[in-house]
N, C-alpha and C. Protein backbone atom coordinates (compact mmCIF):
# COMPACT_ATOMS: atom_id res chain seq x y z
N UNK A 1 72.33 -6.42 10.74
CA UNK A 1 72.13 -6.50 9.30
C UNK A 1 72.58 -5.21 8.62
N UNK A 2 72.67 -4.15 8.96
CA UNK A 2 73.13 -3.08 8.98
C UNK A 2 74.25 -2.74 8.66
N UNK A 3 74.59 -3.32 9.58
CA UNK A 3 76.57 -3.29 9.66
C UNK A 3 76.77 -3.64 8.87
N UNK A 4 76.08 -5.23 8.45
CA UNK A 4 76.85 -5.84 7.11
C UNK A 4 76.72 -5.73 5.96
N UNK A 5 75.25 -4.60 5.61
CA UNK A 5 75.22 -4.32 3.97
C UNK A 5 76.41 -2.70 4.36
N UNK A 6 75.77 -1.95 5.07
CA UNK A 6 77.72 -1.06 4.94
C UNK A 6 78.73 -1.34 4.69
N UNK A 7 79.23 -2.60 4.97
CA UNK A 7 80.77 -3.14 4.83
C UNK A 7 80.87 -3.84 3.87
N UNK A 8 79.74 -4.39 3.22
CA UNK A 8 79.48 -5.12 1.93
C UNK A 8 78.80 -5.02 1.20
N UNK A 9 78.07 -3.90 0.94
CA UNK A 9 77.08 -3.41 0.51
C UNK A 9 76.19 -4.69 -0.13
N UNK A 10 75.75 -4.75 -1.97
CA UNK A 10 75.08 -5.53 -2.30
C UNK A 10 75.47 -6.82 -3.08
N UNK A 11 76.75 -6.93 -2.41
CA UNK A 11 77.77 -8.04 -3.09
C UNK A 11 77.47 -9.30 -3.83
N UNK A 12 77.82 -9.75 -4.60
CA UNK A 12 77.20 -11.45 -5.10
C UNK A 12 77.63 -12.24 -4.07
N UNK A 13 76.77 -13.34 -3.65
CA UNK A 13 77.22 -13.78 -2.66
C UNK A 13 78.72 -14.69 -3.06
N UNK A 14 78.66 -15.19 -4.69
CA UNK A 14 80.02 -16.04 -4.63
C UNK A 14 81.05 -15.33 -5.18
N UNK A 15 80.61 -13.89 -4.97
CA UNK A 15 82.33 -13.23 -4.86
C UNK A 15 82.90 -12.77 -3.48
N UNK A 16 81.41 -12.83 -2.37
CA UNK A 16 82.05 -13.24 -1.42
C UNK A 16 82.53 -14.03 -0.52
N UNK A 17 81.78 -15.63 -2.02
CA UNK A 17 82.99 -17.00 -1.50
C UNK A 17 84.11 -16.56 -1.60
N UNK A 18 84.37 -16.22 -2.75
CA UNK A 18 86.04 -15.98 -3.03
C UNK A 18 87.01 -15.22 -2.00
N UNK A 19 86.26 -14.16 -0.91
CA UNK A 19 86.40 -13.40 0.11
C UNK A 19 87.39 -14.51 1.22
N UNK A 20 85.98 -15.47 1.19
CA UNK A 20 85.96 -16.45 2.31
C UNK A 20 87.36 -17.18 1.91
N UNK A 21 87.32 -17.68 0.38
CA UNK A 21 88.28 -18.58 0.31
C UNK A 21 89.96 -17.76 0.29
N UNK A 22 90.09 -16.58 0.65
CA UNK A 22 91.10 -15.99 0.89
C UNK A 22 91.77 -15.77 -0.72
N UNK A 23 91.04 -16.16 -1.77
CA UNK A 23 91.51 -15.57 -2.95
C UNK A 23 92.31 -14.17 -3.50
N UNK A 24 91.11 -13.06 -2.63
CA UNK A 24 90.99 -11.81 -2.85
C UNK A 24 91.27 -10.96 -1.73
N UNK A 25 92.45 -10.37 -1.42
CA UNK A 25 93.31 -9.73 -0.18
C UNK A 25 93.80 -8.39 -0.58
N UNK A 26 93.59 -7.68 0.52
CA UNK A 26 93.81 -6.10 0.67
C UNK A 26 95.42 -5.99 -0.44
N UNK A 27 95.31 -5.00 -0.48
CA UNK A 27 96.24 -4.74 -1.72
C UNK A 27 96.36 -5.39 -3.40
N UNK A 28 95.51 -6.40 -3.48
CA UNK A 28 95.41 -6.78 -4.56
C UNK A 28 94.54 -5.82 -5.99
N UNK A 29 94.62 -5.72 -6.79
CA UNK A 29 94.33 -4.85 -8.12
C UNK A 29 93.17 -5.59 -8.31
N UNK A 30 91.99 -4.94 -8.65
CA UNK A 30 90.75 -6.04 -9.20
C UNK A 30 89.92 -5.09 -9.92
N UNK A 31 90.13 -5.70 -11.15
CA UNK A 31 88.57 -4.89 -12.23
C UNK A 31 87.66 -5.37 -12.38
N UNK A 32 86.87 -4.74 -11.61
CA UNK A 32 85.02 -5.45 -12.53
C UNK A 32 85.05 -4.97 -13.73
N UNK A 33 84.69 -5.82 -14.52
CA UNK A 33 84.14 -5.66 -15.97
C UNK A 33 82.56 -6.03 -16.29
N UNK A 34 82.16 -4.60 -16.14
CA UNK A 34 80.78 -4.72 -16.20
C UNK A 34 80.67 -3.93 -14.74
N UNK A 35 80.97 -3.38 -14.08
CA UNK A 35 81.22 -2.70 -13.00
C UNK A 35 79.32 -2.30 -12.59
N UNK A 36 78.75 -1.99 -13.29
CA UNK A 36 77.38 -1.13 -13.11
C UNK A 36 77.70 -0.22 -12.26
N UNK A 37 76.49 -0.37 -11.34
CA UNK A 37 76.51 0.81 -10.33
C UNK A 37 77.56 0.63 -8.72
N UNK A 38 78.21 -0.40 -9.01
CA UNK A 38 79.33 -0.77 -7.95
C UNK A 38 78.93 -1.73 -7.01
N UNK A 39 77.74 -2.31 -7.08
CA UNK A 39 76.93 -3.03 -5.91
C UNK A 39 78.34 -4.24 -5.47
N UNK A 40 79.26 -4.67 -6.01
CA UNK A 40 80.32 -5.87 -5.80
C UNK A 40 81.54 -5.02 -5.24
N UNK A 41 81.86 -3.45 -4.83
CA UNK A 41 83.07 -2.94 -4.95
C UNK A 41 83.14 -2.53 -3.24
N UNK A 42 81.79 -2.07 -2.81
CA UNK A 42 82.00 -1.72 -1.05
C UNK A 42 82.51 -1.85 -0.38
N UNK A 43 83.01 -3.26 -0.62
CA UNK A 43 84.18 -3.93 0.80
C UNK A 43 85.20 -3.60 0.25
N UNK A 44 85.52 -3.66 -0.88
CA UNK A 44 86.97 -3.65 -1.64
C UNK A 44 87.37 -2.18 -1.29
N UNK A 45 86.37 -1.40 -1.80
CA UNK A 45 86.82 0.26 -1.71
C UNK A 45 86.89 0.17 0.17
N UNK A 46 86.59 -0.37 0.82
CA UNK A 46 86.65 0.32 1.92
C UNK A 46 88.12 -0.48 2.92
N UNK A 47 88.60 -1.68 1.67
CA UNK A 47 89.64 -2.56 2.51
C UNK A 47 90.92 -2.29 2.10
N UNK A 48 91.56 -1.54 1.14
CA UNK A 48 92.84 -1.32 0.67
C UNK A 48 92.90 -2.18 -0.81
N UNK A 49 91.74 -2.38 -1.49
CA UNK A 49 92.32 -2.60 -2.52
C UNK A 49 92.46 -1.90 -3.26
N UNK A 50 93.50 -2.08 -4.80
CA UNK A 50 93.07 -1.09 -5.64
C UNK A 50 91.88 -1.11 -6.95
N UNK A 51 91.36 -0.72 -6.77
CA UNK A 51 90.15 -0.74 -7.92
C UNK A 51 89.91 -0.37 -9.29
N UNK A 52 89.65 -0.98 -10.35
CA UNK A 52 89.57 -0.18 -11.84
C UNK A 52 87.75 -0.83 -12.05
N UNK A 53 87.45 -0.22 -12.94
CA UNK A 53 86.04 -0.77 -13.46
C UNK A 53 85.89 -0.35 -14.77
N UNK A 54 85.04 -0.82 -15.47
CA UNK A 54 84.30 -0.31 -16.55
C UNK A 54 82.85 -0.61 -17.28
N UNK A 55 82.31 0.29 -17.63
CA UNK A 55 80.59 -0.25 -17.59
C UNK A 55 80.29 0.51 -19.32
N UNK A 56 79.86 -0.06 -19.94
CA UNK A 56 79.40 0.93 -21.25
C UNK A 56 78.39 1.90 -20.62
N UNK A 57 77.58 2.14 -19.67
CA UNK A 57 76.76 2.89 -19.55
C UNK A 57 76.98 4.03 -18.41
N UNK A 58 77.37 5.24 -18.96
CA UNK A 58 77.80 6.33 -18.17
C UNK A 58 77.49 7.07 -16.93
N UNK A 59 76.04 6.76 -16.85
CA UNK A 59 75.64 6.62 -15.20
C UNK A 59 75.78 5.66 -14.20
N UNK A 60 76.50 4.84 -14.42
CA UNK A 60 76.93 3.77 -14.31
C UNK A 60 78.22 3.68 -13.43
N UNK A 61 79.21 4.12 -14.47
CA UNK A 61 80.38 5.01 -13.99
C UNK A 61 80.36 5.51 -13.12
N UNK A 62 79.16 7.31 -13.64
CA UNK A 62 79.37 8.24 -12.42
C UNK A 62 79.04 7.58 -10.77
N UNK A 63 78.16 6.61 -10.77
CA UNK A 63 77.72 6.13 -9.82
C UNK A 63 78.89 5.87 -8.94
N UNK A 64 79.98 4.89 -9.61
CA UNK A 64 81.01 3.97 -9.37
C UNK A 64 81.91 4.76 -8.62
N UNK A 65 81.79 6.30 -9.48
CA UNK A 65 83.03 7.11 -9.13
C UNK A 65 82.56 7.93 -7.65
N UNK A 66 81.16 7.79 -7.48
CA UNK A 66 80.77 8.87 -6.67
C UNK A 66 80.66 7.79 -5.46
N UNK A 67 81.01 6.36 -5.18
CA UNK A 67 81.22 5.49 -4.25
C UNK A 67 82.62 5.87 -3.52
N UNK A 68 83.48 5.77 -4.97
CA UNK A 68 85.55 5.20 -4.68
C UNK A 68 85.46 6.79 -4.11
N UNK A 69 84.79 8.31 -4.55
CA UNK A 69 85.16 9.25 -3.41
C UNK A 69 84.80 9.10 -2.43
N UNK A 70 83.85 8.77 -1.88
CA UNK A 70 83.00 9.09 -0.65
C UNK A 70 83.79 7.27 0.37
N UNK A 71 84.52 6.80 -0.60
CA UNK A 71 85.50 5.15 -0.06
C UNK A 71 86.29 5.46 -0.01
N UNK A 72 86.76 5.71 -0.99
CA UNK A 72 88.32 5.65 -1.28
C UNK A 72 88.96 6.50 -1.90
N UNK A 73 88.87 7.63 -1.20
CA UNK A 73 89.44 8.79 -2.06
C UNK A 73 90.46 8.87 -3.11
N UNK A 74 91.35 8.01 -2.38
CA UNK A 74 92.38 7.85 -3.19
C UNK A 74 92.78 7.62 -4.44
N UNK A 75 91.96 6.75 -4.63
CA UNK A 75 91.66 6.18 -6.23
C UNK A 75 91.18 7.25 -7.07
N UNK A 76 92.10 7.53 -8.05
CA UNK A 76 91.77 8.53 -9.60
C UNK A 76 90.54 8.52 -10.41
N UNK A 77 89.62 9.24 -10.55
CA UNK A 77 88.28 8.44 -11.32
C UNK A 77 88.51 8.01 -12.56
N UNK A 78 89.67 8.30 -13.06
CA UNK A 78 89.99 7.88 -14.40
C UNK A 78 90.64 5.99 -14.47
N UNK A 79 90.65 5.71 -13.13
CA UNK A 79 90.23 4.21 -12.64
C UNK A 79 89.08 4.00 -13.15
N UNK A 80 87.76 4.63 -13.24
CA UNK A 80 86.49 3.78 -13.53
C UNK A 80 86.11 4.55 -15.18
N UNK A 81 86.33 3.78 -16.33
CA UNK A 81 86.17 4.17 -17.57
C UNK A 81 84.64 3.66 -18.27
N UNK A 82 84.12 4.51 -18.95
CA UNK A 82 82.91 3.94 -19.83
C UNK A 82 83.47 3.13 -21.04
N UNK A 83 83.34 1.98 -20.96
CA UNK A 83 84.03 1.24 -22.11
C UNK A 83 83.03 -0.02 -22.16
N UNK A 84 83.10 -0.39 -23.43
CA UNK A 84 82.64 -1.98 -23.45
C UNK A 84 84.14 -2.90 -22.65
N UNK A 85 83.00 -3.94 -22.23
CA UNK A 85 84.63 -5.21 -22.13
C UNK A 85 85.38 -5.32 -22.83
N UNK A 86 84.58 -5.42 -24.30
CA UNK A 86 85.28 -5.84 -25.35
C UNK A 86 86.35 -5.88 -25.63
N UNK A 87 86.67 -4.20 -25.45
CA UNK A 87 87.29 -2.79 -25.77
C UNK A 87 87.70 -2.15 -24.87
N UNK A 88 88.38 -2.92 -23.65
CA UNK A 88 88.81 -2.52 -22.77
C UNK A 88 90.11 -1.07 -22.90
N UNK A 89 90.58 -0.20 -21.85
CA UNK A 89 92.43 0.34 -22.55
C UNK A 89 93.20 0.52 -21.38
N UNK A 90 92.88 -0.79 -20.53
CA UNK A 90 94.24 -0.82 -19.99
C UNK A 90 94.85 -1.77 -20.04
N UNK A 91 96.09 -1.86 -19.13
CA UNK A 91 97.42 -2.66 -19.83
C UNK A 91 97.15 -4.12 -19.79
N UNK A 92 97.85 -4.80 -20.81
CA UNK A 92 97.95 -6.31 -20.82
C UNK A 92 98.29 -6.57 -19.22
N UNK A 93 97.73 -7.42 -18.79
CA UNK A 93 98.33 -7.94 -17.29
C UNK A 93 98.65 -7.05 -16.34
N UNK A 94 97.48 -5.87 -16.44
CA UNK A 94 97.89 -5.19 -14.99
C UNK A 94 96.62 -5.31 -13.68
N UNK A 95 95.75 -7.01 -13.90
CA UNK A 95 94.88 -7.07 -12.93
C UNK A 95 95.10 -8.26 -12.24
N UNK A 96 95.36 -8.37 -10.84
CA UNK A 96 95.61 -9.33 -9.88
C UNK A 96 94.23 -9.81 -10.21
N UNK A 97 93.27 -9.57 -10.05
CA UNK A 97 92.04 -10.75 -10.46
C UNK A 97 90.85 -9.60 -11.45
N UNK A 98 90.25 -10.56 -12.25
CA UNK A 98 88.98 -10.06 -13.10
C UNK A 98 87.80 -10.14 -12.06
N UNK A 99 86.59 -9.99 -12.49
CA UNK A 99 85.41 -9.86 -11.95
C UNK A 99 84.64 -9.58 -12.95
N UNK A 100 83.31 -10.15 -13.21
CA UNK A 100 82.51 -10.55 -14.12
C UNK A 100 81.02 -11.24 -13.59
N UNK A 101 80.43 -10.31 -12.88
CA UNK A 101 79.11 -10.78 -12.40
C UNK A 101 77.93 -10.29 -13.14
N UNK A 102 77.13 -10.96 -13.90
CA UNK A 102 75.87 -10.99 -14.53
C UNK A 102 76.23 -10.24 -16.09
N UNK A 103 77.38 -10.20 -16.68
CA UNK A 103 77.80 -9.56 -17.88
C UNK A 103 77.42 -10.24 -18.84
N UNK A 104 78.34 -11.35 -18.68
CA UNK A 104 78.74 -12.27 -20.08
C UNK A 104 77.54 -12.89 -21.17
N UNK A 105 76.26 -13.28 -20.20
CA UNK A 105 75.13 -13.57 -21.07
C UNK A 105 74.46 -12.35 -21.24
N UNK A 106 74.70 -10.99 -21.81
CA UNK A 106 74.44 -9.99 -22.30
C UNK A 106 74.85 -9.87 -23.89
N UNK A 107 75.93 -10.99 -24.13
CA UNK A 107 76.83 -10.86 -25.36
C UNK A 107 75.63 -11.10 -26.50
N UNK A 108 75.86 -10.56 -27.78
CA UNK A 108 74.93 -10.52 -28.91
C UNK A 108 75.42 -12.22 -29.55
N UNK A 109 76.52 -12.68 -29.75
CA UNK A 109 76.48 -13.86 -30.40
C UNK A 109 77.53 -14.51 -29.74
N UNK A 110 78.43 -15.33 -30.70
CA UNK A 110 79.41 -16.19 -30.03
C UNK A 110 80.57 -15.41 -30.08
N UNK A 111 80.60 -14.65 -30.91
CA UNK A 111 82.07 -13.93 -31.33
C UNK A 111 81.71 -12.27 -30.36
N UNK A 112 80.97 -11.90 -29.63
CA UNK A 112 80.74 -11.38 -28.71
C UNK A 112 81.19 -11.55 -27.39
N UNK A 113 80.61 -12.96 -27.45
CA UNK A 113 81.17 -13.35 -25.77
C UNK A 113 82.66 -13.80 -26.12
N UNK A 114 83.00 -14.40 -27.06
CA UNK A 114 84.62 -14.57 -26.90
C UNK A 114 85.20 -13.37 -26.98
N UNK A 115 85.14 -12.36 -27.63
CA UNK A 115 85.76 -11.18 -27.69
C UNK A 115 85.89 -10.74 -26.09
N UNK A 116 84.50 -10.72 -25.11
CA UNK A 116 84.82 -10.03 -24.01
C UNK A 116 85.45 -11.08 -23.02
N UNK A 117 85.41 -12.35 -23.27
CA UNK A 117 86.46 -13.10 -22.24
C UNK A 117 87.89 -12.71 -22.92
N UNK A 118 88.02 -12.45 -24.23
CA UNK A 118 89.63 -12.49 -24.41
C UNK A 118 90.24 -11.61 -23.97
N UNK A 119 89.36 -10.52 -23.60
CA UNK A 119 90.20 -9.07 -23.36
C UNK A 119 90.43 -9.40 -21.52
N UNK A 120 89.43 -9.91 -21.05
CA UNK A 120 89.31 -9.84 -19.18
C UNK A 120 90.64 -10.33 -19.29
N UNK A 121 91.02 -11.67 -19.96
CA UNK A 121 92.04 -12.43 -20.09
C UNK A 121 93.53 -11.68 -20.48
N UNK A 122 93.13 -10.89 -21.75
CA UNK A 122 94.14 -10.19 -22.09
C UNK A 122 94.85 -9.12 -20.55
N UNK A 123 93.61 -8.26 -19.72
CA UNK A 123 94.28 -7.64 -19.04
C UNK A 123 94.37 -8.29 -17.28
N UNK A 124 94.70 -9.49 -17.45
CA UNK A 124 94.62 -10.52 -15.99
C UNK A 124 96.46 -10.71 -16.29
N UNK A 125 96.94 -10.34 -14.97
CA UNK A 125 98.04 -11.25 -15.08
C UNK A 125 98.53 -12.44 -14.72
N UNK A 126 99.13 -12.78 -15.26
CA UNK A 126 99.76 -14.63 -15.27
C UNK A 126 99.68 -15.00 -13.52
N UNK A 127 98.91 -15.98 -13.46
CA UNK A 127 98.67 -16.00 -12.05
C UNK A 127 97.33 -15.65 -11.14
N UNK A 128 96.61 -14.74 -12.18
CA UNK A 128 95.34 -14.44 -11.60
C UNK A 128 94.73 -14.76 -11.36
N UNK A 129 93.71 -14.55 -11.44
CA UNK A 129 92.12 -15.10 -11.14
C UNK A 129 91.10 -14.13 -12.07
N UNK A 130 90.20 -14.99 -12.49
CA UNK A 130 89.01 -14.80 -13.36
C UNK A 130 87.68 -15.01 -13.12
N UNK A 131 86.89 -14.42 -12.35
CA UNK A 131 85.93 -15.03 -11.84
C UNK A 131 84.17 -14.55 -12.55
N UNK A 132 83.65 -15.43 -12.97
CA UNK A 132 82.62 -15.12 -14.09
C UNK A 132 80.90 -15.21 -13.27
N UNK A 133 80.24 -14.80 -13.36
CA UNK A 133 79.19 -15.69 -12.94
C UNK A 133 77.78 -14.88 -14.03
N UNK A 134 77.26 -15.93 -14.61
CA UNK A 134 76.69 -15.97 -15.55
C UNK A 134 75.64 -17.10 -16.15
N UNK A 135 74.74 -16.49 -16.68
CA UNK A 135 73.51 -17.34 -17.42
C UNK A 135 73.98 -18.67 -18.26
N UNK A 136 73.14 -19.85 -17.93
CA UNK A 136 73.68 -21.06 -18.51
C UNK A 136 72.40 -21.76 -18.63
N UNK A 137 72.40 -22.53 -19.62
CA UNK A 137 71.33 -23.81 -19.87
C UNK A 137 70.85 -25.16 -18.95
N UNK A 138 72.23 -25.29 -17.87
CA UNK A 138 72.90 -26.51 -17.03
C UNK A 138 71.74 -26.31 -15.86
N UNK A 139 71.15 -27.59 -16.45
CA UNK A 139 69.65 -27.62 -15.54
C UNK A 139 68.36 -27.77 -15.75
N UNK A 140 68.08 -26.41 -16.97
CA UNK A 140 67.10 -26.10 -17.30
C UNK A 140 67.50 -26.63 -19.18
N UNK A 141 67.93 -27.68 -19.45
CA UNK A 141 68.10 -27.68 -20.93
C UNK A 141 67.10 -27.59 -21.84
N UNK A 142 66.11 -28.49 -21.45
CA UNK A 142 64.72 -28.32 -22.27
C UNK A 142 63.95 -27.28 -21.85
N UNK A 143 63.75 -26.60 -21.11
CA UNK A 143 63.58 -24.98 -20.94
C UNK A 143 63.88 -23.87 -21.10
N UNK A 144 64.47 -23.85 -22.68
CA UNK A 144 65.20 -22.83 -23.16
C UNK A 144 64.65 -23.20 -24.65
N UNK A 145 64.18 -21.58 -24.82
CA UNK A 145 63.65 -21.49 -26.64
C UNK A 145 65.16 -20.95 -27.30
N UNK A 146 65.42 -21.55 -27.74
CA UNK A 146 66.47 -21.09 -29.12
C UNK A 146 66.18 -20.15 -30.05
N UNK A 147 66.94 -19.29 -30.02
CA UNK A 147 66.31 -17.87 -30.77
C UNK A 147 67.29 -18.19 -32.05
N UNK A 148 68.91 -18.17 -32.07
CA UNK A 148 69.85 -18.50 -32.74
C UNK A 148 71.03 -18.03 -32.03
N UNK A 149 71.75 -19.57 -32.96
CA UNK A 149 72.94 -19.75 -32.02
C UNK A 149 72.61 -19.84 -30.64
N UNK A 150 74.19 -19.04 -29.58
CA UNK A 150 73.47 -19.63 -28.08
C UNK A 150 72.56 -18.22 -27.11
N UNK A 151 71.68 -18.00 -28.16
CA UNK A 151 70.60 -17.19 -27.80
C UNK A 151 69.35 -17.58 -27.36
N UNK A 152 68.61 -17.61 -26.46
CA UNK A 152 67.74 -18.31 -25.77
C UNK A 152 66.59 -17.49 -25.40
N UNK A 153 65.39 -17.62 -25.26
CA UNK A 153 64.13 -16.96 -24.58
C UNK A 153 64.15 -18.03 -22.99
N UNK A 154 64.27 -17.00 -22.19
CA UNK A 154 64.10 -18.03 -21.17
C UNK A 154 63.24 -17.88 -20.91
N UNK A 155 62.48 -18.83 -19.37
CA UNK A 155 61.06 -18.52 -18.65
C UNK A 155 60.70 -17.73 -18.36
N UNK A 156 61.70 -16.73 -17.68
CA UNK A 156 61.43 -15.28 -17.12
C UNK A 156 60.90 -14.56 -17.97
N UNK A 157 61.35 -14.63 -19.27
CA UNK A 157 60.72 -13.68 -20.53
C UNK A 157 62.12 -12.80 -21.09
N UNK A 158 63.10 -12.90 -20.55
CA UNK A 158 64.42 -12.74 -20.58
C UNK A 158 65.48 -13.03 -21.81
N UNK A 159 66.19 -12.62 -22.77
CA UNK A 159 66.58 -13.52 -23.87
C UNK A 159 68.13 -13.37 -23.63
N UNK A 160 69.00 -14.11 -23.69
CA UNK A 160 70.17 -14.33 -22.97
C UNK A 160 70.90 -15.25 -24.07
N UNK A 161 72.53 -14.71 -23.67
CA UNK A 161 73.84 -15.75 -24.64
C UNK A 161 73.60 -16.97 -23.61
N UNK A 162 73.18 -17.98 -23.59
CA UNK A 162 73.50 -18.94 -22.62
C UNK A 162 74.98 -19.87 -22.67
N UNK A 163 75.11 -20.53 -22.03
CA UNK A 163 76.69 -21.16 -22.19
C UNK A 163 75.84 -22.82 -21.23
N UNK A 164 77.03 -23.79 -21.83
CA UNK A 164 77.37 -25.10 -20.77
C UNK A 164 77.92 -25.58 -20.27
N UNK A 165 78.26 -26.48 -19.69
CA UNK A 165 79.38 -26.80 -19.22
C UNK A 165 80.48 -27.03 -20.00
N UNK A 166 79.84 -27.86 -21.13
CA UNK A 166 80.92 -28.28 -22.27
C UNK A 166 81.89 -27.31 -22.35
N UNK A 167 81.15 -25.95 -22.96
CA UNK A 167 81.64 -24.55 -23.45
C UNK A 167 82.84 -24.05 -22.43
N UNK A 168 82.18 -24.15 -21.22
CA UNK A 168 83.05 -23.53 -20.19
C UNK A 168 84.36 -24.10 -19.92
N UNK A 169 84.24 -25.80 -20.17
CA UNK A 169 85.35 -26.68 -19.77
C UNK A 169 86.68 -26.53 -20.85
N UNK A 170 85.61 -26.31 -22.19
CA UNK A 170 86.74 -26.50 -23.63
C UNK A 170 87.35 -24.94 -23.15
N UNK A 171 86.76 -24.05 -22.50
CA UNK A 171 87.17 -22.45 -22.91
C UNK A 171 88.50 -22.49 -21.85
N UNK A 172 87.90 -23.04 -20.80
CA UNK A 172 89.08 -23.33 -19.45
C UNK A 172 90.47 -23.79 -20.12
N UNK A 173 89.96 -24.84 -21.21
CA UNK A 173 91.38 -25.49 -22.03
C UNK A 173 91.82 -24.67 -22.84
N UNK A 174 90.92 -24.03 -23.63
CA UNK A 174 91.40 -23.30 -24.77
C UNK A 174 92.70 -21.89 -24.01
N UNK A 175 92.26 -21.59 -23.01
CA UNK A 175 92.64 -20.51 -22.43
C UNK A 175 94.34 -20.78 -21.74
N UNK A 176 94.21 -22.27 -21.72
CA UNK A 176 95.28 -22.72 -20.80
C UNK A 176 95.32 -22.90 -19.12
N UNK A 177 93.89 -22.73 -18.59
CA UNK A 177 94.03 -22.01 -17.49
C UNK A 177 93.73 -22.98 -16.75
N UNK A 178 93.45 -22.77 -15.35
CA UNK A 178 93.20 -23.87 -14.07
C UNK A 178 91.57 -23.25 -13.63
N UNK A 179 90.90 -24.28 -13.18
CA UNK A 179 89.50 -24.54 -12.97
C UNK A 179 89.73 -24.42 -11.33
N UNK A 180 89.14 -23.35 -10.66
CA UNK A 180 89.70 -23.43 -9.25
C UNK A 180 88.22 -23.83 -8.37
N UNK A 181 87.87 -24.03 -8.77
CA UNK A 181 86.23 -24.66 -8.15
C UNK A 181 85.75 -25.54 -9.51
N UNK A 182 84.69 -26.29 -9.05
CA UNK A 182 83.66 -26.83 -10.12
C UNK A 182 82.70 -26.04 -10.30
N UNK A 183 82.53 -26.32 -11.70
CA UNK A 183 81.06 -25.47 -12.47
C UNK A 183 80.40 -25.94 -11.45
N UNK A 184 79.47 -24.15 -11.12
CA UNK A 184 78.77 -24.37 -9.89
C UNK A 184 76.93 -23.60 -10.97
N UNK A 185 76.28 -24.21 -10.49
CA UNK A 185 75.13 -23.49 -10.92
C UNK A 185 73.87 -23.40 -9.96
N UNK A 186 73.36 -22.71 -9.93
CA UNK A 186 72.12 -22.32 -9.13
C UNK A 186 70.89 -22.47 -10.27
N UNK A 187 69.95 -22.97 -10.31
CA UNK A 187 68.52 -22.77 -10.65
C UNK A 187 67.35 -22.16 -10.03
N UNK A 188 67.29 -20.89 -10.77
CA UNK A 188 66.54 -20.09 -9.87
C UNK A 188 64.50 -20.27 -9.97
N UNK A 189 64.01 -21.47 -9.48
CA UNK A 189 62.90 -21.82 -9.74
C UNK A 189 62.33 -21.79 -11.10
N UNK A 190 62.45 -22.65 -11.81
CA UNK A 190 62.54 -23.04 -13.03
C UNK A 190 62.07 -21.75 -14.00
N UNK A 191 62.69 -20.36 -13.42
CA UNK A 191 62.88 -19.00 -14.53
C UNK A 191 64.25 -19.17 -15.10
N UNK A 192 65.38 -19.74 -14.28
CA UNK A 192 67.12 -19.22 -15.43
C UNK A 192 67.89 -19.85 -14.50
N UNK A 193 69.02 -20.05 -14.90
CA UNK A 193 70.08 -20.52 -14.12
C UNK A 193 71.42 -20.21 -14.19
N UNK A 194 72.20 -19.47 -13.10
CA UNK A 194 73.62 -18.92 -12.99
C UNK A 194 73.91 -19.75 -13.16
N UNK A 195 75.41 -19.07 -13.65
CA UNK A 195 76.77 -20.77 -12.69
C UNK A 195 77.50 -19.85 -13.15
N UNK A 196 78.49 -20.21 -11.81
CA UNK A 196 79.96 -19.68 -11.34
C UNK A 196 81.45 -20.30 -12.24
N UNK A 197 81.80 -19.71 -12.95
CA UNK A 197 83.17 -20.15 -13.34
C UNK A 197 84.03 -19.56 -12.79
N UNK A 198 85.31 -20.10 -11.92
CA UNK A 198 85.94 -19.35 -11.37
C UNK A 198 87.55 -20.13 -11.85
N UNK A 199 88.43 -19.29 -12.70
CA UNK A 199 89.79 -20.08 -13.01
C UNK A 199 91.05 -18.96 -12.48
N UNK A 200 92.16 -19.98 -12.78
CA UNK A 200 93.12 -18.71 -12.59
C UNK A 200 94.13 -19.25 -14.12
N UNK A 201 94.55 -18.07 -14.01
CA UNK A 201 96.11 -18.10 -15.42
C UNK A 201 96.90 -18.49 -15.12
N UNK A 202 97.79 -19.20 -15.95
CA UNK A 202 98.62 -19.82 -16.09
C UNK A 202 100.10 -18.79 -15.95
N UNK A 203 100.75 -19.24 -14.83
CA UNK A 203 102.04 -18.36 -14.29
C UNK A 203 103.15 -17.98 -15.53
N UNK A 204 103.14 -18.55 -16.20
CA UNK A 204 103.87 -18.36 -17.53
C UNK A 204 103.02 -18.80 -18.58
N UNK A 205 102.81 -17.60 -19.35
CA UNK A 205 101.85 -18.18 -20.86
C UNK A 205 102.33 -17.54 -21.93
């Protein structure tokens, strides 16, 4: 058990489906957005990929940065930036895949959360992968207080952007993109419920 939180430290487990499903391979470019304290980056920093991140919260960062030395030396710390998603500043299309674990239902309204999918999107290139995993209603529908708009009090005591399937399917279209799994959701004993969106971009857009 040992061995395997070292080599993987505290990973989500369905980004290390994506592992499994051979999505995500040594040399590939991958930004977490929403990076925190790096708990998703261990294997990556320690397998040849290259890494960027960004977290609005600056201990956050330093955390991130004080991993990729003691991993991956190699990597510049000016790879891991304090930024919102939103407001990302690097280049249009310079990420072989996004990463997006527990972010997105953090967003203040609707024009929040679209702002930070447009940018993951903006810096994914044609061909990528986008992989989200995030707070949703799908399950628990009548167990969600409506605060406004898709703002919710959940059971936990928790207040969250929630999303549905609907949302996710029209956004998949709106985006142009390919659905590379089915909306997957977990219900975590009737407190909240993830679900996994995982797409890729469209090779020419």
């Amino acid at each position: 058990m040992t061995d395997l939180v070292s080599e993987f430290g505290q990973i989500d487990i369905y980004v290390f489906d994506q592992l499994l499903r051979g999505r995500l391979v040594p040399g590939m470019r991958i930004l977490d957005a929403g990076c925190g304290s790096g708990r998703n980056l261990v294997y990556f920093f320690r397998n040849g990929f290259e890494i960027f991140g960004v977290d609005a919260d600056p201990h956050a960062v330093a955390s991130v940065r004080a991993i990729a030395t003691r991993l991956a030396s190699r990597l510049p710390a000016e790879n891991f930036r304090v930024e919102p998603v939103e407001r990302m500043s690097f280049d249009d299309a310079s990420a072989d895949a996004v990463l997006s674990s527990a972010v997105l239902h953090f967003a203040q309204d609707e024009q929040h959360f679209d702002a930070m999918v447009r940018e993951m999107w903006r810096v994914l290139k044609p061909g990528g992968l986008l992989f989200c995993r995030l707070a949703s209603d799908i399950g628990m529908e009548t167990r969600m207080q409506r605060i406004e708009g898709r703002r919710f009090l959940l059971p936990d005591g928790s207040q969250r952007y929630l999303v549905n399937e609907a949302i996710l399917m029209d956004l998949t279209r709106q985006l142009g993109a390919t659905l590379l799994d089915p909306v997957k959701t977990t219900v975590v004993q009737d407190q909240r419920c993830m679900t996994t969106w995982v797409v890729r971009k469209a090779l020419s857009v």
